[in-house]
PDB file of N, CA and C in Angstrom:
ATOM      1  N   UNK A   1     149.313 159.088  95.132  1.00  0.00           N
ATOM      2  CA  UNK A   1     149.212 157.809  95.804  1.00  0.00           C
ATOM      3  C   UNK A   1     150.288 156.867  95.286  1.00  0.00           C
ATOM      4  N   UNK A   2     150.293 156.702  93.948  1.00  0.00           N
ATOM      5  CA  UNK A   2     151.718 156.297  93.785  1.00  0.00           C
ATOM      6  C   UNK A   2     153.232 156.481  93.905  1.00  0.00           C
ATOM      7  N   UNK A   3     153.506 157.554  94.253  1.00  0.00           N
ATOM      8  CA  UNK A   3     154.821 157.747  94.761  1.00  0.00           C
ATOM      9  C   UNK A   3     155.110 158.362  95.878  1.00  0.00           C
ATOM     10  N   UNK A   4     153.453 158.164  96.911  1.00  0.00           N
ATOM     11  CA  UNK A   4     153.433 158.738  98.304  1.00  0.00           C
ATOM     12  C   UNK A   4     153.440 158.111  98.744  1.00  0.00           C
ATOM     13  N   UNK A   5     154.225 157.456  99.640  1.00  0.00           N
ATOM     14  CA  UNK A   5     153.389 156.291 100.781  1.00  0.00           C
ATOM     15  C   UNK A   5     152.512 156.739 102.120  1.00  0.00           C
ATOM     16  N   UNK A   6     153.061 157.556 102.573  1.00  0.00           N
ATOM     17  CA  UNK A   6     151.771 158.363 103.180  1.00  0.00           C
ATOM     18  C   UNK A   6     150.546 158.083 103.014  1.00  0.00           C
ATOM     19  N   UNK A   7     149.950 158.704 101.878  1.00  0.00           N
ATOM     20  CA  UNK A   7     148.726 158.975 101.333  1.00  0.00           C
ATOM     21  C   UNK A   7     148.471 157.366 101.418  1.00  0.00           C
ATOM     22  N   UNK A   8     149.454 156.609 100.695  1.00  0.00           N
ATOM     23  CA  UNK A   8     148.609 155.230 100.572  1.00  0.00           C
ATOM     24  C   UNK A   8     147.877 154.565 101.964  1.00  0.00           C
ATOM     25  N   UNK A   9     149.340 154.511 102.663  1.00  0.00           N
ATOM     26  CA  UNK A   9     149.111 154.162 104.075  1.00  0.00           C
ATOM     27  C   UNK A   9     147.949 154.456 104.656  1.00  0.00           C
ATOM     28  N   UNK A  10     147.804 156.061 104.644  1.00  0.00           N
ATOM     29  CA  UNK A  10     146.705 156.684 105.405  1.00  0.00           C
ATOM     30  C   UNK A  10     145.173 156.209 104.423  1.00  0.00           C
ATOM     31  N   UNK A  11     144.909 155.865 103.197  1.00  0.00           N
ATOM     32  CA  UNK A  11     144.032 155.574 102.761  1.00  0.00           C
ATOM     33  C   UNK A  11     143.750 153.743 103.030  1.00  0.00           C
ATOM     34  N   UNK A  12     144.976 153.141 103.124  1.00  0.00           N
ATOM     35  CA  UNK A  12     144.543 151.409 103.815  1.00  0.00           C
ATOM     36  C   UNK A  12     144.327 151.806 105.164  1.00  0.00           C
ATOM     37  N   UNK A  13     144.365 152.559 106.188  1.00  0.00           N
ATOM     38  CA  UNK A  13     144.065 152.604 107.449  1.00  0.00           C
ATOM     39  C   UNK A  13     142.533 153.379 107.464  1.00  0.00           C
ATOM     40  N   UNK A  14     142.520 153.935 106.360  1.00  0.00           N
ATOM     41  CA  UNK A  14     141.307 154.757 106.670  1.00  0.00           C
ATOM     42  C   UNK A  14     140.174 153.672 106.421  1.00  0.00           C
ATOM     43  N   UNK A  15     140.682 152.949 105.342  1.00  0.00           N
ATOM     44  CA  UNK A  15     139.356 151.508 104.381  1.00  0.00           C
ATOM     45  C   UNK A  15     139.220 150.624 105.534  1.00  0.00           C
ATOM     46  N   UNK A  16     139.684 150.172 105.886  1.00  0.00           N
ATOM     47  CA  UNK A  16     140.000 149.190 107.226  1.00  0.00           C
ATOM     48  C   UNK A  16     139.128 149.243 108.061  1.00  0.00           C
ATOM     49  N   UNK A  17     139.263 150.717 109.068  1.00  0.00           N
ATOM     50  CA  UNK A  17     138.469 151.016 109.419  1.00  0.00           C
ATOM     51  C   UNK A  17     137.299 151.098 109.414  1.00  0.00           C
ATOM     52  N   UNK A  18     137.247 151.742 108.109  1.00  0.00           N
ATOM     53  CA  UNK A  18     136.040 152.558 107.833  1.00  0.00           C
ATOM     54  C   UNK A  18     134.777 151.050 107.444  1.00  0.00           C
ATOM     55  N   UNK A  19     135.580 150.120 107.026  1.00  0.00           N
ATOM     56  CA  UNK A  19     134.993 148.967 106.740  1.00  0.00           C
ATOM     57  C   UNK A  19     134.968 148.235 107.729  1.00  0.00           C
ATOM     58  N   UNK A  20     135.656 148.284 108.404  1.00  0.00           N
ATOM     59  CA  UNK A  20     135.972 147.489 110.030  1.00  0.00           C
ATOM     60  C   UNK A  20     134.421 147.934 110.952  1.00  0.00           C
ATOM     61  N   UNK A  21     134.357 149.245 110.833  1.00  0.00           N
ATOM     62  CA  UNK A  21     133.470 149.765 111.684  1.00  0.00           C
ATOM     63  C   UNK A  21     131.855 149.762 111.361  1.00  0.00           C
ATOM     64  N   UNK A  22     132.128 149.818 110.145  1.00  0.00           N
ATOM     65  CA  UNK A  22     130.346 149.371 109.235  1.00  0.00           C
ATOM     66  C   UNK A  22     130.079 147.787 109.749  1.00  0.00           C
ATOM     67  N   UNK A  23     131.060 147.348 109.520  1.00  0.00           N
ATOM     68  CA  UNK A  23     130.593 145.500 109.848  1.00  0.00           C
ATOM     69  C   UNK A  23     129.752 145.227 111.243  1.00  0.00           C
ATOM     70  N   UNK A  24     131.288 145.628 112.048  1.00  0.00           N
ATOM     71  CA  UNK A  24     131.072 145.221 113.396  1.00  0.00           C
ATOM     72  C   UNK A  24     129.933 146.035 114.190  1.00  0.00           C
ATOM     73  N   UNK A  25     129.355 147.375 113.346  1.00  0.00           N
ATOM     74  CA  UNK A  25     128.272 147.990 114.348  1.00  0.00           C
ATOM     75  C   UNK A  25     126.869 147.629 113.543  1.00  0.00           C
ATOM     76  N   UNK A  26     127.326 146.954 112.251  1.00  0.00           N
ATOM     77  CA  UNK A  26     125.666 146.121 112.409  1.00  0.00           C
ATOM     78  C   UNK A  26     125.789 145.133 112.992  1.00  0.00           C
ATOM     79  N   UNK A  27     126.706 144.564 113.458  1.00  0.00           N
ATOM     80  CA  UNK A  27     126.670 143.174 114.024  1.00  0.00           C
ATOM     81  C   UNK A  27     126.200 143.944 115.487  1.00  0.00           C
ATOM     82  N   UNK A  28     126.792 145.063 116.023  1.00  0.00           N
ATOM     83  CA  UNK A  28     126.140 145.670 117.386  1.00  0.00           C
ATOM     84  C   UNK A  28     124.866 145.631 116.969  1.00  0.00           C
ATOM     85  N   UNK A  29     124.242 146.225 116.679  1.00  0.00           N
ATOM     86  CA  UNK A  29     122.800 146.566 116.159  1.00  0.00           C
ATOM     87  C   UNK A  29     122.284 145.436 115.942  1.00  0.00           C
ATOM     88  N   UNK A  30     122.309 144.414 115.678  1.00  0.00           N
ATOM     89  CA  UNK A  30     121.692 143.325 115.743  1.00  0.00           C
ATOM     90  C   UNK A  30     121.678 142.487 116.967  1.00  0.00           C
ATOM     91  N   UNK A  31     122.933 142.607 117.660  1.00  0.00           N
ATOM     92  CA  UNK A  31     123.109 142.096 119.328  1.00  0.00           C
ATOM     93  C   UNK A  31     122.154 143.170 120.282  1.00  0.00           C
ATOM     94  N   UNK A  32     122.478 143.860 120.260  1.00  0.00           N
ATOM     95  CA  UNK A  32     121.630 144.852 121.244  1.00  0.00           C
ATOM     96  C   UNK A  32     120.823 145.738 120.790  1.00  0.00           C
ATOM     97  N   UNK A  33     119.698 145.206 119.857  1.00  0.00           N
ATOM     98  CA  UNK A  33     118.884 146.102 118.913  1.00  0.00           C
ATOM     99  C   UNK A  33     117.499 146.983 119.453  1.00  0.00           C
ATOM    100  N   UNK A  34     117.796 146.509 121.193  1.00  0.00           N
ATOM    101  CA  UNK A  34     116.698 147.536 122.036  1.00  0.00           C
ATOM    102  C   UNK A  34     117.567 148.783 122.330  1.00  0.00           C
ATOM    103  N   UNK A  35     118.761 148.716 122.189  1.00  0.00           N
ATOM    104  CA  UNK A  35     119.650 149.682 122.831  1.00  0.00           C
ATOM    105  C   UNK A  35     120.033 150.684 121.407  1.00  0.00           C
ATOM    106  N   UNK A  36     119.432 150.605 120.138  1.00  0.00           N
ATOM    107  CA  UNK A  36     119.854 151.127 119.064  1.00  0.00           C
ATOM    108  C   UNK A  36     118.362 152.387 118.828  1.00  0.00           C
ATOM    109  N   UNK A  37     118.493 153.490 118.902  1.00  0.00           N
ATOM    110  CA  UNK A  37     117.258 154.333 118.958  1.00  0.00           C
ATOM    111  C   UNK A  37     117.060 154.588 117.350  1.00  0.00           C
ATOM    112  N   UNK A  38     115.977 154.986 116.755  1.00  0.00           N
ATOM    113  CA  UNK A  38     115.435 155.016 115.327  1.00  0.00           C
ATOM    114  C   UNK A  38     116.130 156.166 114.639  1.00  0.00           C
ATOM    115  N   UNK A  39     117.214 156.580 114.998  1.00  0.00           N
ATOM    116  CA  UNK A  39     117.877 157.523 114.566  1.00  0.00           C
ATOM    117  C   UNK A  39     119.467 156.774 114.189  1.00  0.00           C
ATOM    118  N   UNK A  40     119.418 156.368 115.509  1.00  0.00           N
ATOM    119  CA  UNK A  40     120.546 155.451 115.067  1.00  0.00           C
ATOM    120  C   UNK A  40     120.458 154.163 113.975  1.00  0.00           C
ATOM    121  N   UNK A  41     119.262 153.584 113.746  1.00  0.00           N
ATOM    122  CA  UNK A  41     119.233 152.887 112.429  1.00  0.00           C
ATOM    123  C   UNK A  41     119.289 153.302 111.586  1.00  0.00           C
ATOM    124  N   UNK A  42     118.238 154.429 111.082  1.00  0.00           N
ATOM    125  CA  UNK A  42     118.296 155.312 109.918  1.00  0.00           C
ATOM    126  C   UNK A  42     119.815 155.355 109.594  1.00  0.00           C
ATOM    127  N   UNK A  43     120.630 155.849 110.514  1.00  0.00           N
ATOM    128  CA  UNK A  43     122.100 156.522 110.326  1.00  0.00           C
ATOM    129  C   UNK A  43     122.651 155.536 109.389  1.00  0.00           C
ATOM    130  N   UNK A  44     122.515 154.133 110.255  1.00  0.00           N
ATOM    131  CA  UNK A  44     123.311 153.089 110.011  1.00  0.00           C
ATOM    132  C   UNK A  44     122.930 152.433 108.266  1.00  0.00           C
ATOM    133  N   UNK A  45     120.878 152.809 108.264  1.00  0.00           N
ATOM    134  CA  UNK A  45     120.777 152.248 106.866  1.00  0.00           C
ATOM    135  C   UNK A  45     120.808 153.080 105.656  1.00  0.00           C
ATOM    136  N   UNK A  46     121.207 154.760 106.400  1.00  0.00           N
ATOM    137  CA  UNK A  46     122.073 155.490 105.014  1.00  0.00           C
ATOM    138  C   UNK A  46     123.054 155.465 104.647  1.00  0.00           C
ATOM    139  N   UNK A  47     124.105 155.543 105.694  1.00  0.00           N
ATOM    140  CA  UNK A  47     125.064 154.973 105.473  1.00  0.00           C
ATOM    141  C   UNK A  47     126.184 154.144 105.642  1.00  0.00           C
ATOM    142  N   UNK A  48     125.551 152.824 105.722  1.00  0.00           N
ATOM    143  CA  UNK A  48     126.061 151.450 105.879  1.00  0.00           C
ATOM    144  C   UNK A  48     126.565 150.997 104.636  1.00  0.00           C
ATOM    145  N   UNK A  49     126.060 150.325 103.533  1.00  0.00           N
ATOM    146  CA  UNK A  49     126.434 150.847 102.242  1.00  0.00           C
ATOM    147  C   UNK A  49     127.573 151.826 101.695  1.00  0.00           C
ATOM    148  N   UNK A  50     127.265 152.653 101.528  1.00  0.00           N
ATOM    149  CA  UNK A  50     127.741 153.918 100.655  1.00  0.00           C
ATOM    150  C   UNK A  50     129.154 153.891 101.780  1.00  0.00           C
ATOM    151  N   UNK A  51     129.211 153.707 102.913  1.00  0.00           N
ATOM    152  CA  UNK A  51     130.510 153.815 103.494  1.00  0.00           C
ATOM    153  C   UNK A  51     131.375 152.331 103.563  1.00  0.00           C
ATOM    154  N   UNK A  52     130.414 151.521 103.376  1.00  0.00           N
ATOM    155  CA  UNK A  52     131.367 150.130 102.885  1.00  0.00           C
ATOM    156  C   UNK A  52     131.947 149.735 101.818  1.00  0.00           C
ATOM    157  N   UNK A  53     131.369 150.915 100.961  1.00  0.00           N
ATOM    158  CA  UNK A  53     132.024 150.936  99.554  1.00  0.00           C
ATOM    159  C   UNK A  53     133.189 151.913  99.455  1.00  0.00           C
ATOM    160  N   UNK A  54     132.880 153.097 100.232  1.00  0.00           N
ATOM    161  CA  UNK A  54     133.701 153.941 100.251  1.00  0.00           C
ATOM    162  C   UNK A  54     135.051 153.013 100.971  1.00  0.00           C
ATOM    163  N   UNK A  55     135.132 152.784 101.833  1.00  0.00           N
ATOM    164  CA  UNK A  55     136.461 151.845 102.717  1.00  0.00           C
ATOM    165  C   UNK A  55     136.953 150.480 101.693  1.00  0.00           C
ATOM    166  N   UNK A  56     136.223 150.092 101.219  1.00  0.00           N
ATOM    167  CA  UNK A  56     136.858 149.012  99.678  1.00  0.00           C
ATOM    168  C   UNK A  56     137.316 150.209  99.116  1.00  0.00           C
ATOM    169  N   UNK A  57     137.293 150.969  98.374  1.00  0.00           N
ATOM    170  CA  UNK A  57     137.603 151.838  97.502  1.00  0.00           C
ATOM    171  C   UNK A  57     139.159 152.333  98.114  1.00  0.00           C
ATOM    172  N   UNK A  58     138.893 152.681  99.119  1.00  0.00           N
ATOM    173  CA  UNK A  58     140.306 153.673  99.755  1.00  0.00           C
ATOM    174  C   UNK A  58     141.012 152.284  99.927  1.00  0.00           C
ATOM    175  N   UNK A  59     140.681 151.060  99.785  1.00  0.00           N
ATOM    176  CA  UNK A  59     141.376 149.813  99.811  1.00  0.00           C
ATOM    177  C   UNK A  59     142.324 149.261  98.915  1.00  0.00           C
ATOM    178  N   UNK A  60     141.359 149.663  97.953  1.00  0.00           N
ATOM    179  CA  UNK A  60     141.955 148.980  96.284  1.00  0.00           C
ATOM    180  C   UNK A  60     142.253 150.052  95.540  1.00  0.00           C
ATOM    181  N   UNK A  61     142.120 151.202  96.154  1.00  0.00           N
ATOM    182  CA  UNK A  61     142.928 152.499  95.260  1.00  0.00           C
ATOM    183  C   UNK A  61     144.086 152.266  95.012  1.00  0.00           C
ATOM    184  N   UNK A  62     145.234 152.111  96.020  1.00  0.00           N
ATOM    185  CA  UNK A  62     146.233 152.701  96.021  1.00  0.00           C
ATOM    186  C   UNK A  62     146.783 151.010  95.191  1.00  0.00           C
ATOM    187  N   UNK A  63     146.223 149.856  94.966  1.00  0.00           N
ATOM    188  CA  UNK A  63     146.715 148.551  94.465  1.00  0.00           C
ATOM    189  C   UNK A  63     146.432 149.018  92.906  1.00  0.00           C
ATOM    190  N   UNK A  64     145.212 149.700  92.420  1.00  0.00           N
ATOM    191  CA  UNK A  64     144.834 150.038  91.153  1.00  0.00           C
ATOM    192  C   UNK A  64     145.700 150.716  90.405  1.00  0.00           C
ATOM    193  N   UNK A  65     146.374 152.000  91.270  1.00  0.00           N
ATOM    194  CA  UNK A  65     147.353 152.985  91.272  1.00  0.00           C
ATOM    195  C   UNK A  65     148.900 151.990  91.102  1.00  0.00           C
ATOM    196  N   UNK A  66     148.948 150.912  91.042  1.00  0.00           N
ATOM    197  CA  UNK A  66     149.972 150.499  90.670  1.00  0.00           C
ATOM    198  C   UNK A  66     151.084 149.839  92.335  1.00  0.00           C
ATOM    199  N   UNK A  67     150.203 150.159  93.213  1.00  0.00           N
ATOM    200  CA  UNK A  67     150.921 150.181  94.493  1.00  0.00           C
ATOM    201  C   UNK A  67     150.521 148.881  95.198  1.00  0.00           C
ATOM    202  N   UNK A  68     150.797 148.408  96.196  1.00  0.00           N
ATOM    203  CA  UNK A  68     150.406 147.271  96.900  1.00  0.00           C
ATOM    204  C   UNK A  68     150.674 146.396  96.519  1.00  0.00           C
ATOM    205  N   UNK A  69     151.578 145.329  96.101  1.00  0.00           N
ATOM    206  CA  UNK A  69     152.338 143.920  95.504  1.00  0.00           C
ATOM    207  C   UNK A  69     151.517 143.094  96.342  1.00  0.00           C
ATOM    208  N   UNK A  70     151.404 143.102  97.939  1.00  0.00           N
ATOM    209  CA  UNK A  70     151.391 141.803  99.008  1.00  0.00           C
ATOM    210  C   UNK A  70     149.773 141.923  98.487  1.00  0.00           C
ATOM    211  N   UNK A  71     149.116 142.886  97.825  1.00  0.00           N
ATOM    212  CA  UNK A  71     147.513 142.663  97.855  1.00  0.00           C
ATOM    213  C   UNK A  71     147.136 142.201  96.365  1.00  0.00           C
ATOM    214  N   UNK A  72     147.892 142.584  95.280  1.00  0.00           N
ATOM    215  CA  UNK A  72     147.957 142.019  94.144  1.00  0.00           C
ATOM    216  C   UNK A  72     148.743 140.196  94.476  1.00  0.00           C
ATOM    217  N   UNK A  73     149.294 140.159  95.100  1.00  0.00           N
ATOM    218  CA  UNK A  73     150.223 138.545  94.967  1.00  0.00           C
ATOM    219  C   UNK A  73     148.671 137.785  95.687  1.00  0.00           C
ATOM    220  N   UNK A  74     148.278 138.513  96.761  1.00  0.00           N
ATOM    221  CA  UNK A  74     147.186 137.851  97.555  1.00  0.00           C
ATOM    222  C   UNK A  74     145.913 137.565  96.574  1.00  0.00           C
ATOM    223  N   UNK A  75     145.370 138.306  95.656  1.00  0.00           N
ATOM    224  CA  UNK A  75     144.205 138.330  95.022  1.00  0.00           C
ATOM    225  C   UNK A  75     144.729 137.643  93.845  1.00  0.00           C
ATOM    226  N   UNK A  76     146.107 137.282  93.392  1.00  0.00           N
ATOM    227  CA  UNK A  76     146.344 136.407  92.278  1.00  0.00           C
ATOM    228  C   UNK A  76     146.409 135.476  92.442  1.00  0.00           C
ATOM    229  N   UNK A  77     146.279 134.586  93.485  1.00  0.00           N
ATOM    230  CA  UNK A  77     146.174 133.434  93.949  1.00  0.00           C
ATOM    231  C   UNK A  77     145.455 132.627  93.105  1.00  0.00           C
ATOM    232  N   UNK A  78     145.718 131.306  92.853  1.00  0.00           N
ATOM    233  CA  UNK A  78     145.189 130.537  92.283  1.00  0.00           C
ATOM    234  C   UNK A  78     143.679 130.338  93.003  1.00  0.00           C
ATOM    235  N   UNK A  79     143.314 130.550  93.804  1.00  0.00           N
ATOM    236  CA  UNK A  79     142.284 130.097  94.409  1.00  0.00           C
ATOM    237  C   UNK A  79     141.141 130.977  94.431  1.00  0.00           C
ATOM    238  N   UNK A  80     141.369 132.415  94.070  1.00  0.00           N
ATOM    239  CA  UNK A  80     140.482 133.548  93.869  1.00  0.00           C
ATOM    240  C   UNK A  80     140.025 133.203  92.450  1.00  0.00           C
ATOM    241  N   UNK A  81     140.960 132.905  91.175  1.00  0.00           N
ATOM    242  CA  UNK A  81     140.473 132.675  90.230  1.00  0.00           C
ATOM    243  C   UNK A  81     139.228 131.414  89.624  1.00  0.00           C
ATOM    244  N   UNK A  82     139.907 130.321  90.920  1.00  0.00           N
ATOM    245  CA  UNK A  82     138.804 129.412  91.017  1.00  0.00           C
ATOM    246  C   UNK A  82     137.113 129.782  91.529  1.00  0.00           C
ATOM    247  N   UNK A  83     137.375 130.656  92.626  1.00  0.00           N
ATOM    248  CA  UNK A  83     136.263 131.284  93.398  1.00  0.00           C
ATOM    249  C   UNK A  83     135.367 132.279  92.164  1.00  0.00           C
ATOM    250  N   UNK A  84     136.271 132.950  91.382  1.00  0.00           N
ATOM    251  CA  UNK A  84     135.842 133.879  90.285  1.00  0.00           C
ATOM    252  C   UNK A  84     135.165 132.610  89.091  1.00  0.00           C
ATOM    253  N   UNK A  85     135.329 131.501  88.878  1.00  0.00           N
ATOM    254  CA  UNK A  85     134.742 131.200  87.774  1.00  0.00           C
ATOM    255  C   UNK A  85     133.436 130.342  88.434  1.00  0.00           C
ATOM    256  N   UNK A  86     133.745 129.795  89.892  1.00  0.00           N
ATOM    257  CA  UNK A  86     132.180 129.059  90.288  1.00  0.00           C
ATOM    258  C   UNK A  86     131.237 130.157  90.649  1.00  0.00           C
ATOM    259  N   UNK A  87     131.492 131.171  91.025  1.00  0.00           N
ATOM    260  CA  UNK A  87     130.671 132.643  91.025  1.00  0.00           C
ATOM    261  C   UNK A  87     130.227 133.059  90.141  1.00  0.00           C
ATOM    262  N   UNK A  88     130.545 132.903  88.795  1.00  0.00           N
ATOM    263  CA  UNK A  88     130.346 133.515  87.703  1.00  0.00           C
ATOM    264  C   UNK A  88     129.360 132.096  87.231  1.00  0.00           C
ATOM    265  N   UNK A  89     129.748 130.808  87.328  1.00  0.00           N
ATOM    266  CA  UNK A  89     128.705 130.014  86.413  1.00  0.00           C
ATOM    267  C   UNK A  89     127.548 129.691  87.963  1.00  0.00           C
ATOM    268  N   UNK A  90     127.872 129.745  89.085  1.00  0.00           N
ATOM    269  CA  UNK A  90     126.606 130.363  89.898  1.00  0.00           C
ATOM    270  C   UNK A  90     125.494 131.111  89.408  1.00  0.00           C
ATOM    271  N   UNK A  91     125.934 132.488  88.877  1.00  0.00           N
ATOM    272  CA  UNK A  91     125.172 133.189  88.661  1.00  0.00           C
ATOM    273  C   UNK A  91     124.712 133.110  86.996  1.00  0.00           C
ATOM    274  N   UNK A  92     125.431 132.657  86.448  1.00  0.00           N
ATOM    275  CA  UNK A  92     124.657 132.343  84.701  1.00  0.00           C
ATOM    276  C   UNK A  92     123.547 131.200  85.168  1.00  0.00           C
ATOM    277  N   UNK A  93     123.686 130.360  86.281  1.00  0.00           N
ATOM    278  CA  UNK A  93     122.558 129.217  86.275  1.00  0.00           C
ATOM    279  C   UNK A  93     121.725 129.034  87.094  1.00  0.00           C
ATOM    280  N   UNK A  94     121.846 130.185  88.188  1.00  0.00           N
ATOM    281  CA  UNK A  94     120.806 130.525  89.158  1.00  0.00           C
ATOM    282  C   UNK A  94     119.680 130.597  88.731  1.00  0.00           C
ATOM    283  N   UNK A  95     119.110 131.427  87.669  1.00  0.00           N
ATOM    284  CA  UNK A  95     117.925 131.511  87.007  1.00  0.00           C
ATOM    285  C   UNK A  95     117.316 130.548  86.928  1.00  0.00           C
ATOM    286  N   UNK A  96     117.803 129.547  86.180  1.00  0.00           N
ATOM    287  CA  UNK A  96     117.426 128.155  85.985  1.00  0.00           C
ATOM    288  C   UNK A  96     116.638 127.773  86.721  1.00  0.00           C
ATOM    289  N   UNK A  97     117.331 127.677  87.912  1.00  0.00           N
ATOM    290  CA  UNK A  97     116.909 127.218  89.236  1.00  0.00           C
ATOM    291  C   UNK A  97     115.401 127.653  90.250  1.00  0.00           C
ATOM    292  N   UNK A  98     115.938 129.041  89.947  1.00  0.00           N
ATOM    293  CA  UNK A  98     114.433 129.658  90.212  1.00  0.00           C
ATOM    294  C   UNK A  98     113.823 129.680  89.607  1.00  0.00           C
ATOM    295  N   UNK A  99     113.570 129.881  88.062  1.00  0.00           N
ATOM    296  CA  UNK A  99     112.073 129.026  87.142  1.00  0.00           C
ATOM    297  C   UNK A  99     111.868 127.730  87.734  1.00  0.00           C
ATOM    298  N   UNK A 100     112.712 126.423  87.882  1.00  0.00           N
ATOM    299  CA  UNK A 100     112.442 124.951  88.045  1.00  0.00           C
ATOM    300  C   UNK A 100     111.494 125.257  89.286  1.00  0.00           C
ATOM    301  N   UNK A 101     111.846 126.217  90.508  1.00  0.00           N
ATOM    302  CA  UNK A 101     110.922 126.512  91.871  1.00  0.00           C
ATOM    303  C   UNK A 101     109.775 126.788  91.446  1.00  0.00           C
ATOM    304  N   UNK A 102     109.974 127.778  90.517  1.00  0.00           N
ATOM    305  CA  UNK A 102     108.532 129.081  90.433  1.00  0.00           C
ATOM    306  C   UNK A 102     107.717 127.849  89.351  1.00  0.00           C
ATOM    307  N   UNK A 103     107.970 127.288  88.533  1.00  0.00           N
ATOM    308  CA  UNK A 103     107.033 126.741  87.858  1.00  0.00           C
ATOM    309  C   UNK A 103     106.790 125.516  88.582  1.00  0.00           C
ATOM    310  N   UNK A 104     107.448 124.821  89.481  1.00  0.00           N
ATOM    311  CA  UNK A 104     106.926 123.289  90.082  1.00  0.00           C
ATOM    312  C   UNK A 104     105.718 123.409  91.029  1.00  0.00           C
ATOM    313  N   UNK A 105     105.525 124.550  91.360  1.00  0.00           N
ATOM    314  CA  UNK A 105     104.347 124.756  92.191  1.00  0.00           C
ATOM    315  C   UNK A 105     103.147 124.859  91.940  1.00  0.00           C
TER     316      UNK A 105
END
């Protein structure tokens, strides 16, 4: 992956997709959810998940691998790092929050 571009290419087209297509067919499934038969949910709630991870993965492989600059310059942005530290003290003080609920009642 690093000194193929091929492989890379074909693995950002495959994530894309593959993530493209998990999104937009629960968003089907939720628009036309008489038209979705119990086989077709099952499908969707085994692997909806496990294939949205899989398509991140074939995403950020080939950037991990040392490849992809425009996706490393994009995620170094000053503004991801901001997003990364109110996410992070979000979640150290969420707790908080839900004891102050769970005990005011």
């Amino acid at each position: 992956v690093k000194h193929n571009n091929i492989s890379r290419w074909v693995l950002y087209i495959v994530g894309v997709n593959l993530t493209f297509w998990i999104i937009f067919s629960g968003y089907w499934m939720i628009i036309n959810i008489d038209q979705w038969s119990e086989l077709d949910d099952a499908l969707f709630l085994i692997f909806g998940r496990p294939g949205f991870t899989v398509g991140l993965m074939f995403i950020v492989f080939p950037v991990l691998a040392g490849r992809g600059r425009y996706l490393l310059k994009f995620f170094g942005c000053q503004f991801f790092n901001i997003l990364a530290k109110l996410t992070f003290a979000t979640y150290m003080v969420h707790d908080i929050f839900i004891k102050l609920k769970e005990y005011s009642v």
